[in-house]
N, C-alpha and C. Protein backbone atom coordinates (compact mmCIF):
# COMPACT_ATOMS: atom_id res chain seq x y z
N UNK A 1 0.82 -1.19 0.00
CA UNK A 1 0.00 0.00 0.00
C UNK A 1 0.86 1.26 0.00
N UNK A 2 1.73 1.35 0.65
CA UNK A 2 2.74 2.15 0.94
C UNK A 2 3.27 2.45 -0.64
N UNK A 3 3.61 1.53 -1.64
CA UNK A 3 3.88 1.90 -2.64
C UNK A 3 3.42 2.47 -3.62
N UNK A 4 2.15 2.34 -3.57
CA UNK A 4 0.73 3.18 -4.44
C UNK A 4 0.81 4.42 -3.89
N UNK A 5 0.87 5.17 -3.18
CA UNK A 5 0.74 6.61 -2.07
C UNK A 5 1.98 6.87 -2.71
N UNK A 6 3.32 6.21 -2.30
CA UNK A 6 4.27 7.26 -2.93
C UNK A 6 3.88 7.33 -4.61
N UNK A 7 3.28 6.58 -5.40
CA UNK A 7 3.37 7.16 -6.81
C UNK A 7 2.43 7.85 -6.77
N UNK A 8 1.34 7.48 -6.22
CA UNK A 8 0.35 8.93 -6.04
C UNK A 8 0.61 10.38 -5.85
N UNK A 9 1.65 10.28 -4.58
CA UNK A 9 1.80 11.36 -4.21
C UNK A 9 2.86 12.42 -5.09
N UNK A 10 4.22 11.48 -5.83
CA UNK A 10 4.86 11.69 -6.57
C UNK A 10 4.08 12.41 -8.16
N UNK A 11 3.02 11.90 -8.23
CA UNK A 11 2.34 12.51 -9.98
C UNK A 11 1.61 13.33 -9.39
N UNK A 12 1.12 14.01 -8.15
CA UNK A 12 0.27 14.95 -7.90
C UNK A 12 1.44 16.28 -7.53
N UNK A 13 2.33 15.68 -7.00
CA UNK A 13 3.86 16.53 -7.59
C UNK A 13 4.16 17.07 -8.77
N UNK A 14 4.20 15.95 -9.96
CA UNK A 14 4.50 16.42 -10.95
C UNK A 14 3.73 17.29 -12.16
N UNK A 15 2.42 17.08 -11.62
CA UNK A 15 1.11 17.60 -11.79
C UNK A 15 1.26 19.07 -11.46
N UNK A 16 1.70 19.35 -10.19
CA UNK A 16 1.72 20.67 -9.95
C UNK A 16 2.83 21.38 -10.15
N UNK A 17 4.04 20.64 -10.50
CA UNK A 17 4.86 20.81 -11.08
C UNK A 17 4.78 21.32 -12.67
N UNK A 18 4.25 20.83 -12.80
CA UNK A 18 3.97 21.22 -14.65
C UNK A 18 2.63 22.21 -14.51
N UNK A 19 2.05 22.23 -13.69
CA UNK A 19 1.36 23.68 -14.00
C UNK A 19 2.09 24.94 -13.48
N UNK A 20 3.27 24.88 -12.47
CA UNK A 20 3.90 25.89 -12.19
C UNK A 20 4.99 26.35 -13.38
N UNK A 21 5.48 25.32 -13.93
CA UNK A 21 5.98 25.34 -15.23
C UNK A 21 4.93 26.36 -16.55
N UNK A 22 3.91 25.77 -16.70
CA UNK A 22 3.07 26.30 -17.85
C UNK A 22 2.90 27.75 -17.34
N UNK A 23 2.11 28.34 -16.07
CA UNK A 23 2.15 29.29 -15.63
C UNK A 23 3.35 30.61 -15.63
N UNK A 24 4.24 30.03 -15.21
CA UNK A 24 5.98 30.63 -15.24
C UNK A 24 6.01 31.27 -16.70
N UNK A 25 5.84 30.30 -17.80
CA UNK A 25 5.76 30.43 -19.04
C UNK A 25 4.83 31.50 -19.24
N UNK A 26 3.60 31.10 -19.28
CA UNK A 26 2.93 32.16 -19.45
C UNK A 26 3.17 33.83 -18.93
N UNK A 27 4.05 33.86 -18.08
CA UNK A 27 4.32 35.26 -17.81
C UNK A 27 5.03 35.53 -18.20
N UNK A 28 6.32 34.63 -18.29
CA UNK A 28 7.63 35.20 -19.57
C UNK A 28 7.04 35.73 -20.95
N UNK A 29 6.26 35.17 -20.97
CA UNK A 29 5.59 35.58 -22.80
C UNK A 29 5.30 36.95 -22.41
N UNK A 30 4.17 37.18 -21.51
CA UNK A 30 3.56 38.16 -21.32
C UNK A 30 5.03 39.21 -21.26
N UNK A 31 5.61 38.93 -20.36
CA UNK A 31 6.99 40.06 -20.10
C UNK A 31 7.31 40.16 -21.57
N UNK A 32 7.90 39.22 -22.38
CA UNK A 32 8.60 39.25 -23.50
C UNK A 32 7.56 40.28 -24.48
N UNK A 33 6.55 40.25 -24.54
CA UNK A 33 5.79 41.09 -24.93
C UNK A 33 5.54 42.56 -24.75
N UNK A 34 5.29 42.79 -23.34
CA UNK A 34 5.57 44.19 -22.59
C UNK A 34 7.07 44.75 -22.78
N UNK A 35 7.86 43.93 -22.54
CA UNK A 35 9.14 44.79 -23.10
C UNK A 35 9.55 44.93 -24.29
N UNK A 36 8.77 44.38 -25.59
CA UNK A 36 8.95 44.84 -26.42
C UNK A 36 8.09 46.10 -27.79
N UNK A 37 7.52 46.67 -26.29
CA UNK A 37 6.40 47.85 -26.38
C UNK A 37 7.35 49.39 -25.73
N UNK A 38 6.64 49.46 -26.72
CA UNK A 38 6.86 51.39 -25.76
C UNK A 38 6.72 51.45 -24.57
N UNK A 39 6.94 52.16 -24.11
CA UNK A 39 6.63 52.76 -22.51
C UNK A 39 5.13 53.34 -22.70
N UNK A 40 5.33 54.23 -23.76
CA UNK A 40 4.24 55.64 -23.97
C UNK A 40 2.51 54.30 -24.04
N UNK A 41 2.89 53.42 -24.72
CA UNK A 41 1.80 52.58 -25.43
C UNK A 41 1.18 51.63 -24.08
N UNK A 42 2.25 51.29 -23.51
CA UNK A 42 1.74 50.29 -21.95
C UNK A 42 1.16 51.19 -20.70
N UNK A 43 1.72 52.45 -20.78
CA UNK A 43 0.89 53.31 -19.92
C UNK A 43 -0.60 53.75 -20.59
N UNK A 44 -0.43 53.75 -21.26
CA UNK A 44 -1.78 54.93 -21.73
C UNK A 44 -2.68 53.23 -21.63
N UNK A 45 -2.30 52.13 -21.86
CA UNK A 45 -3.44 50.56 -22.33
C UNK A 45 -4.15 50.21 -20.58
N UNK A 46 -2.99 50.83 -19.46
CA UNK A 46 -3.37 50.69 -18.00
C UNK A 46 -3.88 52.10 -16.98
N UNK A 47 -3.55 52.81 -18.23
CA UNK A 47 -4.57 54.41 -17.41
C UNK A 47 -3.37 54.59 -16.53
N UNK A 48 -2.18 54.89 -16.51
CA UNK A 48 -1.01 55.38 -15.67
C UNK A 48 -0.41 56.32 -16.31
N UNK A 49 -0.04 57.32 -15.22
CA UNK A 49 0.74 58.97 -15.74
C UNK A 49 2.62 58.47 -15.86
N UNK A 50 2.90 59.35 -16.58
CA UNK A 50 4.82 58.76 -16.64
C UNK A 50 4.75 58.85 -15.18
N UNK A 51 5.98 57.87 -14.94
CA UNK A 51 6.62 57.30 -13.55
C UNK A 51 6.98 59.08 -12.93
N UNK A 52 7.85 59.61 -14.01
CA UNK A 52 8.79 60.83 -13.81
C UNK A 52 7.23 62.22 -13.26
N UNK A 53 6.36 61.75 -13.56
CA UNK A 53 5.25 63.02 -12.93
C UNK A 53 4.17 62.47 -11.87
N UNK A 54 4.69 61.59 -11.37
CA UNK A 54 4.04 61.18 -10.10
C UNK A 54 4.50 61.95 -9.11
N UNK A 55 3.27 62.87 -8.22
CA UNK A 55 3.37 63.88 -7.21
C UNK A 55 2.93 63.47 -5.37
N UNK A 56 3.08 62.19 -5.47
CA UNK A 56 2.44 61.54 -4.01
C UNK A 56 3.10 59.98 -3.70
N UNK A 57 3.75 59.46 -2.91
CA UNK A 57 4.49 58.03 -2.47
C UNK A 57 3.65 57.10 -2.87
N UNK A 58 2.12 57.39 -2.52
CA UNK A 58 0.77 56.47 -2.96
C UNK A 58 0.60 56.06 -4.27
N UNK A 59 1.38 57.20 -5.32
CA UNK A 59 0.57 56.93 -6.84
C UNK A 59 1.80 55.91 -7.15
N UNK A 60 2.64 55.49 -6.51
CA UNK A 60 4.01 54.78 -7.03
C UNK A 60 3.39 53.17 -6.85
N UNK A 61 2.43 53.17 -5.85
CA UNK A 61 2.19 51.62 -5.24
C UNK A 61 1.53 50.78 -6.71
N UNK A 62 0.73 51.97 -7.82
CA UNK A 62 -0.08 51.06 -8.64
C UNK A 62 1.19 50.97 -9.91
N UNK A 63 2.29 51.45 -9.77
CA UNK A 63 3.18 50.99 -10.77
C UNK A 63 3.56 49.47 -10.09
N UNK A 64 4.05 49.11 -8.89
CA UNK A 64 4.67 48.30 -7.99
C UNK A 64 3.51 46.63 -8.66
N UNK A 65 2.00 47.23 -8.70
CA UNK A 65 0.85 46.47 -8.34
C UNK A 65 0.72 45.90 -9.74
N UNK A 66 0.96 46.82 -10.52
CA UNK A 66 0.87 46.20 -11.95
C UNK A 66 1.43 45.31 -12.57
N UNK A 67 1.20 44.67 -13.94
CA UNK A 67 2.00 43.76 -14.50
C UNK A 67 2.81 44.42 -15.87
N UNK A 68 3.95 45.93 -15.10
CA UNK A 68 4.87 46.15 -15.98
C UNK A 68 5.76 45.69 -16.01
N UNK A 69 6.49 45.92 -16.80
CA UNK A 69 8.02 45.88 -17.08
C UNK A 69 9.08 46.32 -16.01
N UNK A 70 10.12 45.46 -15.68
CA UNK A 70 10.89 46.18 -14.14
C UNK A 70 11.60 47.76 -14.54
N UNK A 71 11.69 47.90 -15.76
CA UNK A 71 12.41 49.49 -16.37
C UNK A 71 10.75 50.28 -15.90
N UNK A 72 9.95 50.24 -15.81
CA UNK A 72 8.88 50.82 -15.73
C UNK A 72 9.10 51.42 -13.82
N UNK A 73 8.99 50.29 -13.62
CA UNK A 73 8.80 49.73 -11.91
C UNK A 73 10.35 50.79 -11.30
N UNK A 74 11.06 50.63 -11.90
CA UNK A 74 12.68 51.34 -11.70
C UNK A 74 12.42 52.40 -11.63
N UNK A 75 11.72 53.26 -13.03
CA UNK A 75 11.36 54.55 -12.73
C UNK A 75 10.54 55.21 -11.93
N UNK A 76 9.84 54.42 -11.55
CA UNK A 76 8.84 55.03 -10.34
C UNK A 76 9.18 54.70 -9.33
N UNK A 77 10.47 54.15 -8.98
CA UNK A 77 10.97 53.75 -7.53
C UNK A 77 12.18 54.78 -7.23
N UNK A 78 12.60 55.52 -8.16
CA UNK A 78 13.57 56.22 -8.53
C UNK A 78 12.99 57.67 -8.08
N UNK A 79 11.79 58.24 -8.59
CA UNK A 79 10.60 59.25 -8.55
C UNK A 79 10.28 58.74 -7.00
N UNK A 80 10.04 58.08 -6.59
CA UNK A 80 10.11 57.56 -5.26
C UNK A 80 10.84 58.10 -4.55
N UNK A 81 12.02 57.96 -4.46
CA UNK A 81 13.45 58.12 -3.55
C UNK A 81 13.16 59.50 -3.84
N UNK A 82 12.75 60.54 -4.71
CA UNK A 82 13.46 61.68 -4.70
C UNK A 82 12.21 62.42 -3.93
N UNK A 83 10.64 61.69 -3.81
CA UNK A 83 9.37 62.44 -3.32
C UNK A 83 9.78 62.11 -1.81
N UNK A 84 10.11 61.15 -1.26
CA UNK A 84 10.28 60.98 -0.49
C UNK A 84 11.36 61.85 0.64
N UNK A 85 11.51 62.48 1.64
CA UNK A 85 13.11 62.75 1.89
C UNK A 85 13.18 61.80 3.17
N UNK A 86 12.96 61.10 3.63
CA UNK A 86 13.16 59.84 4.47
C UNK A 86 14.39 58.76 3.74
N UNK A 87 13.57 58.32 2.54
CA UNK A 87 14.18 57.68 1.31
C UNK A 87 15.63 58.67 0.95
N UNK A 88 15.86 59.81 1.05
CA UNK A 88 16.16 60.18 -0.06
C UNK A 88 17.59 61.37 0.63
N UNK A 89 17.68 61.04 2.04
CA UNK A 89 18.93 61.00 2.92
C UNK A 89 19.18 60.12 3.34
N UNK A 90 20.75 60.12 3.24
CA UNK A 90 21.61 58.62 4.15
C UNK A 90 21.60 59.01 4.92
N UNK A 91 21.60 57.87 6.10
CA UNK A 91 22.08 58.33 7.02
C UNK A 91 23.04 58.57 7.93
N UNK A 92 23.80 58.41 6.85
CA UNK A 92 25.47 58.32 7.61
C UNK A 92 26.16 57.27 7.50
N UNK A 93 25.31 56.18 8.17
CA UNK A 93 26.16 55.09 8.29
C UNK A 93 26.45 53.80 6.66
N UNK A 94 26.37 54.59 5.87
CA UNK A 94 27.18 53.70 5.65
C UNK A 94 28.65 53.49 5.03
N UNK A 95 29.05 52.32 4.85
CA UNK A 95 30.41 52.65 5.61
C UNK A 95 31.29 53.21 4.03
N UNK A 96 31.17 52.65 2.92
CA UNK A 96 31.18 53.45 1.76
C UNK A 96 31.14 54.24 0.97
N UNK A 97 30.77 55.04 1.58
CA UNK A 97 29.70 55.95 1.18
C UNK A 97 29.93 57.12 0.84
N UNK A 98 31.39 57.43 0.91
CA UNK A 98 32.17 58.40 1.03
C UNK A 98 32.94 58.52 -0.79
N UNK A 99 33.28 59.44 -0.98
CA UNK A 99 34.56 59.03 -2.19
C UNK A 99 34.99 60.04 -1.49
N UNK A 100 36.54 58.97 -1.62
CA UNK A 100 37.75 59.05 -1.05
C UNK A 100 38.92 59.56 -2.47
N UNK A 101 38.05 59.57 -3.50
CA UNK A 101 38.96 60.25 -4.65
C UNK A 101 38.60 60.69 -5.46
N UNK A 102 38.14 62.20 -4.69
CA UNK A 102 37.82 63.00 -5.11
C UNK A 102 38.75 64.03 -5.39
N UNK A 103 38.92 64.36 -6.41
CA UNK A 103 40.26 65.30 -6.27
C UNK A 103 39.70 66.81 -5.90
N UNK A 104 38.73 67.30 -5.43
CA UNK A 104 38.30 68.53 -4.93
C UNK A 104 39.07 68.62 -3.50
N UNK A 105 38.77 67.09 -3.10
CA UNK A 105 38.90 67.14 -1.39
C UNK A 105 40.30 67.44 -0.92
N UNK A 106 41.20 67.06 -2.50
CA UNK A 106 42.73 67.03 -1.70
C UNK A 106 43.14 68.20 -1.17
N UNK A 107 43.62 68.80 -0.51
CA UNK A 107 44.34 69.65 0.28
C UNK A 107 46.53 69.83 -0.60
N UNK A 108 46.54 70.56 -1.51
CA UNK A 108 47.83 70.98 -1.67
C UNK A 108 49.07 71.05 -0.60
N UNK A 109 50.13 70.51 -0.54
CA UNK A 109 50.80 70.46 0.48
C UNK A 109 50.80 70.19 1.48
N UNK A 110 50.08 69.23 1.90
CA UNK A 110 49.18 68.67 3.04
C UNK A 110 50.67 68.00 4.04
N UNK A 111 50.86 68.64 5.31
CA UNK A 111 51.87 67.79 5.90
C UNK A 111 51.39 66.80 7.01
N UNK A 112 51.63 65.97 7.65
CA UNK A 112 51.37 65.14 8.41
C UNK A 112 52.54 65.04 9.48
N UNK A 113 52.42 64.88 10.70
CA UNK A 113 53.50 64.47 11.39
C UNK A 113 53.75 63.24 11.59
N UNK A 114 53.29 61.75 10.85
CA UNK A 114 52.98 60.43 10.99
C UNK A 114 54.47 60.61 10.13
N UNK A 115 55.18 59.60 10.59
CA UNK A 115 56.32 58.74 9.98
C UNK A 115 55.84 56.92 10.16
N UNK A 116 56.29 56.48 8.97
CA UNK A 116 56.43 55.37 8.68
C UNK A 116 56.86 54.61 9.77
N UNK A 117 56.35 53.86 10.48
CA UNK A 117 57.31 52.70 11.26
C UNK A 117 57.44 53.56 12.74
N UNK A 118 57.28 54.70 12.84
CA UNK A 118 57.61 55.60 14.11
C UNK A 118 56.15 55.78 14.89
N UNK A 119 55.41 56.39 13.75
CA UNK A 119 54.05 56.65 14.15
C UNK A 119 54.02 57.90 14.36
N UNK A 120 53.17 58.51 15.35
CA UNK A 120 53.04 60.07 15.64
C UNK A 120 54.04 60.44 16.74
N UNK A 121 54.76 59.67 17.63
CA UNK A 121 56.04 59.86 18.42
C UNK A 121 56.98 61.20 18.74
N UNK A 122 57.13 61.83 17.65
CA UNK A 122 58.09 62.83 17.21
C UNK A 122 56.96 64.01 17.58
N UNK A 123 56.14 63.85 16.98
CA UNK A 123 55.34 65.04 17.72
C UNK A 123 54.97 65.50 19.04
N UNK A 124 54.52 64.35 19.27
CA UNK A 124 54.71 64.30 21.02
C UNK A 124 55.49 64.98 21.79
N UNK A 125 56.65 64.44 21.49
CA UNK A 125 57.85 64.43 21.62
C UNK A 125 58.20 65.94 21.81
N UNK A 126 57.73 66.36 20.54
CA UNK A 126 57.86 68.05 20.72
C UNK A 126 56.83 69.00 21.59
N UNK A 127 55.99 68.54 21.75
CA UNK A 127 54.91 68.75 22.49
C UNK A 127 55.87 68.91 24.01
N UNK A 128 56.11 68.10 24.51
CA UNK A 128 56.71 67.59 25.77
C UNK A 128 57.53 68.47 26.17
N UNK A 129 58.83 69.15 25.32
CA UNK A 129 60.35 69.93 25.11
C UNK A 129 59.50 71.31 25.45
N UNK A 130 58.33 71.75 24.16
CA UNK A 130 58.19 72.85 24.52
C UNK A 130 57.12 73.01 25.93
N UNK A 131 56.66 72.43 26.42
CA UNK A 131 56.07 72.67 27.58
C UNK A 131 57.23 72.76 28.58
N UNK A 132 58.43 72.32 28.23
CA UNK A 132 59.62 72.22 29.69
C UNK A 132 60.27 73.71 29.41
N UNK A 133 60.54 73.93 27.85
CA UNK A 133 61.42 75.04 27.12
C UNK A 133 61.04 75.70 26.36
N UNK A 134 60.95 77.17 26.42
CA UNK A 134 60.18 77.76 25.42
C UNK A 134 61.22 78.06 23.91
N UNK A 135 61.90 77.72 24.01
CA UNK A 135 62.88 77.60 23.13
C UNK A 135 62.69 76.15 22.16
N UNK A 136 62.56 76.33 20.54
CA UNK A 136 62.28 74.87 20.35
C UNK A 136 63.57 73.91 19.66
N UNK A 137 63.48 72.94 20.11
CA UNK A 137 64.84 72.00 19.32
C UNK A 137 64.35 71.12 18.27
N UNK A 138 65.68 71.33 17.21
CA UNK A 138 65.21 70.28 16.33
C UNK A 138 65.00 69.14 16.33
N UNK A 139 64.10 68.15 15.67
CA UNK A 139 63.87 66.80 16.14
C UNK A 139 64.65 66.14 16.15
N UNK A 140 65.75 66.03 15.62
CA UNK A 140 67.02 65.40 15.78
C UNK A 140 67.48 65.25 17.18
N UNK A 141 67.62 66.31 17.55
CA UNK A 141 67.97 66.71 19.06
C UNK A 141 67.04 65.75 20.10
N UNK A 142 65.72 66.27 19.81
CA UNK A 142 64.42 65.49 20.61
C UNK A 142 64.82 63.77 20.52
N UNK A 143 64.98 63.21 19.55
CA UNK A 143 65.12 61.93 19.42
C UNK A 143 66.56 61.42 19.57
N UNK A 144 67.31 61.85 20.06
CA UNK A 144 68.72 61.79 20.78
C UNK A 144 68.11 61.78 22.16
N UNK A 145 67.37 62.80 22.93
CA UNK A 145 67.54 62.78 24.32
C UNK A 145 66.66 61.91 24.48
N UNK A 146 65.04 61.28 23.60
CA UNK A 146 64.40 60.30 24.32
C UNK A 146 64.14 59.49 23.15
N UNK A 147 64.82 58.45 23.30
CA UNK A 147 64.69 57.25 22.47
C UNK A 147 63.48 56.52 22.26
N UNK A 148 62.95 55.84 21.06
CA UNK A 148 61.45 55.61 20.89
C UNK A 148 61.64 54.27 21.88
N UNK A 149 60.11 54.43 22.30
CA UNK A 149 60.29 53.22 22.78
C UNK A 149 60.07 51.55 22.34
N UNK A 150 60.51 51.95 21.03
CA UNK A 150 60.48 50.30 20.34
C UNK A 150 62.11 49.89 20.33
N UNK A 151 62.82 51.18 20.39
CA UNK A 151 64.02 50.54 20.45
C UNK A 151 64.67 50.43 21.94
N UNK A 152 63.61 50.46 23.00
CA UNK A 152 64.11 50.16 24.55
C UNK A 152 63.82 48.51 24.61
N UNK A 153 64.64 47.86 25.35
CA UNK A 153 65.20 46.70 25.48
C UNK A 153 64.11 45.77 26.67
N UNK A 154 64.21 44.40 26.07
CA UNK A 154 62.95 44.11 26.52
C UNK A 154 63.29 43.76 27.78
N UNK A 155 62.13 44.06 28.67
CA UNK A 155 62.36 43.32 30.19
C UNK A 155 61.83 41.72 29.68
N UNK A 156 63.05 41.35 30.72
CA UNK A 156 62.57 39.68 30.81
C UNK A 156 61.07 39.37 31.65
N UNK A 157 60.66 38.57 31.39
CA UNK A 157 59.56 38.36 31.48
C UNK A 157 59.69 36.90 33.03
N UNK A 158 58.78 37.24 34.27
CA UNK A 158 59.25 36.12 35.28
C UNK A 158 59.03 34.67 34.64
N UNK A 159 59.97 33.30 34.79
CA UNK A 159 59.60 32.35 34.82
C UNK A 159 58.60 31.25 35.72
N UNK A 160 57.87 31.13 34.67
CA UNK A 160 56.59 30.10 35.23
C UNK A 160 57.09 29.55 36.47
N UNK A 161 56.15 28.85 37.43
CA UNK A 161 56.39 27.96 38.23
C UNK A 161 56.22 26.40 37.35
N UNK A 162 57.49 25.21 37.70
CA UNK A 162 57.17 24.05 37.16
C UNK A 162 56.09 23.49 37.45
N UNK A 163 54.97 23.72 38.58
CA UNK A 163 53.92 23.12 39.25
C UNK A 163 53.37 24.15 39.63
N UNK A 164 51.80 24.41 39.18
CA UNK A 164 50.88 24.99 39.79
C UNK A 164 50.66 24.51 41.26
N UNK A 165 50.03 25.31 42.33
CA UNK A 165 50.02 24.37 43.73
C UNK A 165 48.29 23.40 43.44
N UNK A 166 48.54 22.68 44.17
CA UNK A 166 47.43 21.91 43.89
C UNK A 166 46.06 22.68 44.66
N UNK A 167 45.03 22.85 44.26
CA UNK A 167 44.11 23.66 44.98
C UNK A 167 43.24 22.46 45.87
N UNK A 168 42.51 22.97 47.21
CA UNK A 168 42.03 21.81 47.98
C UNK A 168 40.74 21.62 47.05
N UNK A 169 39.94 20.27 47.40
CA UNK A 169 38.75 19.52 46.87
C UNK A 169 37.88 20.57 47.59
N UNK A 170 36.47 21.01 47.07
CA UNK A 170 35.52 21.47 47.79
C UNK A 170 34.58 20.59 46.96
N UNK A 171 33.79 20.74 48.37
CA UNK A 171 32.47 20.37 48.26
C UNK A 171 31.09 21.25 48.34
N UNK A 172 30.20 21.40 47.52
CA UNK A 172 28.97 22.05 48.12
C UNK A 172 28.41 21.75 48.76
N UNK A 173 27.57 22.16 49.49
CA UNK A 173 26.76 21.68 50.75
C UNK A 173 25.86 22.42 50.55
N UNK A 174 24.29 22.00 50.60
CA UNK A 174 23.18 22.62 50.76
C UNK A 174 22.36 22.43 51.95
N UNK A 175 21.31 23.58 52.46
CA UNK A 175 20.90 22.98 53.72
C UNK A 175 19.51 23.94 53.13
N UNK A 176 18.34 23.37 53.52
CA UNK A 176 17.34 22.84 52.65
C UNK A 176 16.01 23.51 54.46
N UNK A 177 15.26 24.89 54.18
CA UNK A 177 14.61 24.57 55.32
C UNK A 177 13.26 24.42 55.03
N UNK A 178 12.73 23.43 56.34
CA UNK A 178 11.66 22.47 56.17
C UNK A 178 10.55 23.51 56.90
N UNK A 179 9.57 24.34 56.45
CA UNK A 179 8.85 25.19 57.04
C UNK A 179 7.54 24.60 56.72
């Protein structure tokens, strides 16, 4: 019995299988058709104004609802973003979002006090001199009297114990009152 049910159940599969198939089809045609129409000709056949003169977030939903073309659907989602200003500011976060090469943004002669491999150190550094001296020295000088500290020498580090101490056994104990 068991074997009749699975072929049963298997062709009522394939049954609905092949109408999701025929169906599928049938809308590709339909698409293949709509996109190879005007714009001007598929609006005016569904009573819809161009995407680009929609004046309300609401009139965008019956482009969304319809059975156009996604270039249709694009433009009124586009007219969207710009009716909208919710839509139509970032909000900051995201993390891209920026161009970083822009050549407006560059700054001519731009100096940095970052060295390669040093880091910001040297500035500091000068920071430090003139708060002691109002007189300023060249960095040369500065990095003679205080050496970075990547090139100070490592402290040894204490050696392990060969044996942790053994810690005592505990036990929990519960005490339970009988009211």
């Amino acid at each position: 019995m068991s074997a009749t049910r699975d072929f049963w159940s298997r062709r009522r599969a394939g049954v609905e299988a092949e109408a999701q198939a025929l169906e599928a089809r049938a809308v590709e045609a339909e698409a293949a058709k709509l996109d190879d129409r005007p714009d001007e000709e598929i609006l005016a056949e569904l009573n819809l104004p161009q995407p680009e003169t929609l004046d309300s977030p609401d009139a965008v939903q019956a482009f969304l609802k319809a059975e156009l073309p996604q270039r249709l659907k694009t433009r009124a989602l586009r007219r969207l973003w710009r009716l909208n200003p919710v839509l139509a500011n970032v909000d900051g976060l995201v993390d891209y979002g920026e161009d970083y090469t822009d050549a407006a943004m560059i700054i001519e002669n731009m100096q940095t006090a970052y060295q390669v491999g040093k880091g910001m150190v040297t500035a500091f550094l000068e920071d430090d001199e003139d708060d002691e001296d109002t007189e300023e020295a060249p960095v040369e000088e500065i990095e003679e009297e205080a050496p970075l500290i990547a090139a100070a020498e490592p402290v040894p580090l204490p050696e392990p114990d060969p044996e942790p101490p053994a810690m005592p056994q505990r036990r929990m104990r519960f005490a339970f009152d009988t009211a």
